[in-house]
N, C-alpha and C. Protein backbone atom coordinates (compact mmCIF):
# COMPACT_ATOMS: atom_id res chain seq x y z
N UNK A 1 0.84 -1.18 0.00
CA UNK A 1 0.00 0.00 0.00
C UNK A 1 0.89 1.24 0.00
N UNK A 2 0.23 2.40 -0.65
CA UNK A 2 1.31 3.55 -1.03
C UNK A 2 -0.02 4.53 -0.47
N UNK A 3 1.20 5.85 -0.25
CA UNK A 3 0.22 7.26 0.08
C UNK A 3 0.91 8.22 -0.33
N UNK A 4 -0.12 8.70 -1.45
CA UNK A 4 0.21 10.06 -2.45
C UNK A 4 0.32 10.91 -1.43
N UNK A 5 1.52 11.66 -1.48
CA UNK A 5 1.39 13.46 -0.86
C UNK A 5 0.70 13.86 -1.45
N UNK A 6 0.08 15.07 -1.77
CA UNK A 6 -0.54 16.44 -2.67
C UNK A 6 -1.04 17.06 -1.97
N UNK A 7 -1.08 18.29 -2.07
CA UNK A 7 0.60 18.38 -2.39
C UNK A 7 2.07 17.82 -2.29
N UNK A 8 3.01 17.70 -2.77
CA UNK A 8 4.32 16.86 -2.56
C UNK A 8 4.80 17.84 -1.41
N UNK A 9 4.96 17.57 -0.01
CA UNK A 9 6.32 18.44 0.76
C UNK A 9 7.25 18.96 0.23
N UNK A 10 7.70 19.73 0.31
CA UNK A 10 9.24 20.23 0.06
C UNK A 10 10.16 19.41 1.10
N UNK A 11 11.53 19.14 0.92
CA UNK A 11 12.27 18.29 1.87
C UNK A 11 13.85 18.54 1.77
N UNK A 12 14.42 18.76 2.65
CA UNK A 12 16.06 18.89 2.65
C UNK A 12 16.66 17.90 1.95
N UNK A 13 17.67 17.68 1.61
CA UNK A 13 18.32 16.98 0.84
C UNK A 13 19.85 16.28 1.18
N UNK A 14 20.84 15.68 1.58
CA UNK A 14 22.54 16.13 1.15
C UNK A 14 22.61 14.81 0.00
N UNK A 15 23.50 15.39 -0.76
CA UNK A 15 23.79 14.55 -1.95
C UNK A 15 25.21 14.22 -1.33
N UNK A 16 25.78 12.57 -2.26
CA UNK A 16 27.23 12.36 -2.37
C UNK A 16 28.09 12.92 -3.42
N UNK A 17 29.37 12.33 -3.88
CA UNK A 17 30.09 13.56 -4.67
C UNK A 17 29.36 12.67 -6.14
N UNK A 18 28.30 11.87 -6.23
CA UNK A 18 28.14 11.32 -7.58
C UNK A 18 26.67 11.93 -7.79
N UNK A 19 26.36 12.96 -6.73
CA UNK A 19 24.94 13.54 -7.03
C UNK A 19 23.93 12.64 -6.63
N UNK A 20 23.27 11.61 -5.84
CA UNK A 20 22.50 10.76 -5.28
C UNK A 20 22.49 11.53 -3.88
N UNK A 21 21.25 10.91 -3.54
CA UNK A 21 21.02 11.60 -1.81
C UNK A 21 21.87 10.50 -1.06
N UNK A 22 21.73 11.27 0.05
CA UNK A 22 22.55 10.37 0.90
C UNK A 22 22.22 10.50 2.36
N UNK A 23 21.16 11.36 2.77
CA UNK A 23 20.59 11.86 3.87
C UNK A 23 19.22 13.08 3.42
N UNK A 24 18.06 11.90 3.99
CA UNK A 24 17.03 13.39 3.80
C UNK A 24 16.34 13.78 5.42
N UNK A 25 16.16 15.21 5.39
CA UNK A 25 15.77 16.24 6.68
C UNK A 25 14.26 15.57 6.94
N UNK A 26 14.50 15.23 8.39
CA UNK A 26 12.71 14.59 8.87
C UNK A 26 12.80 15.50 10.17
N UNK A 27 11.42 15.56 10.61
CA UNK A 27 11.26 16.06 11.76
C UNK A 27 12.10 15.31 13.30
N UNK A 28 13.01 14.20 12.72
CA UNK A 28 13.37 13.61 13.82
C UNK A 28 14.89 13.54 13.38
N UNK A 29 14.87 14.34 12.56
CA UNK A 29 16.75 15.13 11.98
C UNK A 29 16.55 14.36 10.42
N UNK A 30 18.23 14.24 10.44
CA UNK A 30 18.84 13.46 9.37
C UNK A 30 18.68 12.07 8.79
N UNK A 31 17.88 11.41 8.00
CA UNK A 31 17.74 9.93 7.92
C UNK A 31 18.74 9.45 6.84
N UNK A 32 19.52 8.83 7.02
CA UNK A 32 20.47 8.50 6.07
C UNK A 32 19.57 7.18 5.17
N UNK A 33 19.96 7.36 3.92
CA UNK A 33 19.49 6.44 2.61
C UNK A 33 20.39 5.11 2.67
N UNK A 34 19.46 4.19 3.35
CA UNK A 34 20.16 2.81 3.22
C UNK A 34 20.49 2.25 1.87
N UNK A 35 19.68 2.46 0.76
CA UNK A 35 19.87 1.78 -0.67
C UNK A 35 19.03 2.82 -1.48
N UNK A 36 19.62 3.07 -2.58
CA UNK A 36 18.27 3.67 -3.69
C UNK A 36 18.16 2.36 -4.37
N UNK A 37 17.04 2.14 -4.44
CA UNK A 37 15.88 1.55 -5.42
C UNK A 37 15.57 1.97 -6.85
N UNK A 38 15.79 3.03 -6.84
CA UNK A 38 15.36 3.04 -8.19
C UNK A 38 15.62 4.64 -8.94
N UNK A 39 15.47 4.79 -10.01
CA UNK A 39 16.22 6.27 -10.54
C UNK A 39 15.46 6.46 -11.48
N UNK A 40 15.07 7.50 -12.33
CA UNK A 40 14.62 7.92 -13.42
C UNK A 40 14.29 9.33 -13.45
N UNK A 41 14.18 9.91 -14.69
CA UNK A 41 13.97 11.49 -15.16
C UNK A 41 12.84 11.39 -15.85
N UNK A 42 11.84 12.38 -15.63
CA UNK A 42 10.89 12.92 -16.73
C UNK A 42 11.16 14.52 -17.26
N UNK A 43 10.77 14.32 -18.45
CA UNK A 43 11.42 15.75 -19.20
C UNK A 43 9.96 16.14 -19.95
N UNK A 44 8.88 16.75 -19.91
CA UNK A 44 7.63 16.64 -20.97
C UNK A 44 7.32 17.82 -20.76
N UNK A 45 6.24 18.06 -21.60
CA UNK A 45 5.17 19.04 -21.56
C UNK A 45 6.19 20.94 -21.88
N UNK A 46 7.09 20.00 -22.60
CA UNK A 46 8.14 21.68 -22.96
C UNK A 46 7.14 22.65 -23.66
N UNK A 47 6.19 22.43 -24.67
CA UNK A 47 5.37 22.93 -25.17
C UNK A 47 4.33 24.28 -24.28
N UNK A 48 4.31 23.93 -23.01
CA UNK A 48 3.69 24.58 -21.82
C UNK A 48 4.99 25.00 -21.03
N UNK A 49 4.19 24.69 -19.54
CA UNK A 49 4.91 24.73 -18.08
C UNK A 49 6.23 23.22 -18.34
N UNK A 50 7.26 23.22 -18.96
CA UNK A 50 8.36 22.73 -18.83
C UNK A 50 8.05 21.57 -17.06
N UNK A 51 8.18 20.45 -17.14
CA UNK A 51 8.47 19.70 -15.78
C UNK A 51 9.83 18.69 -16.39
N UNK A 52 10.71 19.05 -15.36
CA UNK A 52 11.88 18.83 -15.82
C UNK A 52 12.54 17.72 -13.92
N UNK A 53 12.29 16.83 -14.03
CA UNK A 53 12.38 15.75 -12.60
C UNK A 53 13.35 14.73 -12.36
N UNK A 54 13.61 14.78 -11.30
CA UNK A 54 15.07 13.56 -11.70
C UNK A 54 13.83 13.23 -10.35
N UNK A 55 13.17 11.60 -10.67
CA UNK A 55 12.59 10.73 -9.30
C UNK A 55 14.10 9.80 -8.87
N UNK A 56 13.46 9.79 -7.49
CA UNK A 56 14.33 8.74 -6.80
C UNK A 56 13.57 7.66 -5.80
N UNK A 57 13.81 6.13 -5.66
CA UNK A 57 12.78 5.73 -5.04
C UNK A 57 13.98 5.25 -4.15
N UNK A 58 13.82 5.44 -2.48
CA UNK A 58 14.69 4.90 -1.39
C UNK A 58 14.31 4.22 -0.66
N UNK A 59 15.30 3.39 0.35
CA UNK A 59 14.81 2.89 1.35
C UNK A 59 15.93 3.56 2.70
N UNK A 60 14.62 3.84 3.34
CA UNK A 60 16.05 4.90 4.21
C UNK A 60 15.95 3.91 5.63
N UNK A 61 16.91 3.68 6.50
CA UNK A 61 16.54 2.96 7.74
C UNK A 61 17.04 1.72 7.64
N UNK A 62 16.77 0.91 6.10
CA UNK A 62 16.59 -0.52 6.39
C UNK A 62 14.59 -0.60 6.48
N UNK A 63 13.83 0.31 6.28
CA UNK A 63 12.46 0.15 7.29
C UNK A 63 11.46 0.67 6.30
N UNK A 64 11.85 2.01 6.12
CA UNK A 64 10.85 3.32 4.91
C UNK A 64 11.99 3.49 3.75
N UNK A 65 10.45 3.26 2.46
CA UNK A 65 10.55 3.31 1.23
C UNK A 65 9.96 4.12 0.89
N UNK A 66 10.37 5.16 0.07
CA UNK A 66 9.48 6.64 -0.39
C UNK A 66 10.50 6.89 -1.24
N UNK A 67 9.28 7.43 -2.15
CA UNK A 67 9.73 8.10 -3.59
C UNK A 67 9.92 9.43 -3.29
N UNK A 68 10.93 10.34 -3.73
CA UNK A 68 11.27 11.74 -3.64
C UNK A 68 11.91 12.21 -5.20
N UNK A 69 11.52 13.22 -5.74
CA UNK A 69 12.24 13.87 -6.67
C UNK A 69 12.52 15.28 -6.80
N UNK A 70 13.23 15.80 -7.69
CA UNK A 70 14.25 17.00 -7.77
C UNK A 70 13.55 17.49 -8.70
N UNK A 71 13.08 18.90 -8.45
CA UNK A 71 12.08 19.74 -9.42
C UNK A 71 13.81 20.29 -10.37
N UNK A 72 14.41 20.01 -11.61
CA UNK A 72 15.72 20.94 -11.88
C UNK A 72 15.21 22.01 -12.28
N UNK A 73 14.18 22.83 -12.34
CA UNK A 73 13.95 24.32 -12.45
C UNK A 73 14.14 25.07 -11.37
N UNK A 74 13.96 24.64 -10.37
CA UNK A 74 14.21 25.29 -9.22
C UNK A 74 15.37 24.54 -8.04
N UNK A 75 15.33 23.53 -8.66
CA UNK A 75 16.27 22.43 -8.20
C UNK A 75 15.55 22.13 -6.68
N UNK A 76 14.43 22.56 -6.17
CA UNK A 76 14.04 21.77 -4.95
C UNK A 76 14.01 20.12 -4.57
N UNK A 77 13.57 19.69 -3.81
CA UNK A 77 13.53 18.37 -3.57
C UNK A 77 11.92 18.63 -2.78
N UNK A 78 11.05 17.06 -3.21
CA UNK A 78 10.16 16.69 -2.65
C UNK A 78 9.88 15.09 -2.16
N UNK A 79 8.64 15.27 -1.26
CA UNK A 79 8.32 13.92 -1.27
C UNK A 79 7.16 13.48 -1.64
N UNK A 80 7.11 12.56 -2.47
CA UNK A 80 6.03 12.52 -3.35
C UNK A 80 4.54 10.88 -3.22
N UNK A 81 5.35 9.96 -2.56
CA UNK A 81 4.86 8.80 -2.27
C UNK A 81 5.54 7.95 -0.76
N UNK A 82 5.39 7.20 -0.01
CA UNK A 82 5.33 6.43 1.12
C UNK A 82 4.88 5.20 0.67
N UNK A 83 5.37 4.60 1.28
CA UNK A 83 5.48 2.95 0.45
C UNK A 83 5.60 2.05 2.19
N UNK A 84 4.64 1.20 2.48
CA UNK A 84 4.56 0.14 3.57
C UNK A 84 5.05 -0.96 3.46
């Protein structure tokens, strides 16, 4: 079972020197990224409002799996899905 944000949070970030997260900001500090799961970019809709996304799907803990991605227009980070 999964749970859509929507809105997506905004969320802190630190990357390693290969650009992958490596720690995201929770209300209970720093959670370091046990494994990424999974990677991909969407690039569409240039014709309009440009969405330009690098997704990332993690497992942080050993425990929580959540999808987060990188808006590159503004370069923010969100969280976008929760995974049980």
């Amino acid at each position: 079972m999964t749970e859509l944000l929507d809105p997506a949070p905004r969320i802190r970030v630190r990357l390693g020197p290969d650009g992958s997260p490596t720690h995201l900001e929770s209300a209970a500090g720093w959670q370091p990224v046990s494994q990424i799961l999974d990677r991909w970019r969407i690039d569409c809709d240039w014709w309009r409002d440009r969405i330009a996304r690098e997704y990332w799907r993690l497992l942080l803990d050993d425990e929580l799996a959540l999808e987060c991605y990188q808006d590159h227009a503004s370069g923010d980070w969100f969280i976008q899905r929760i995974y049980d």
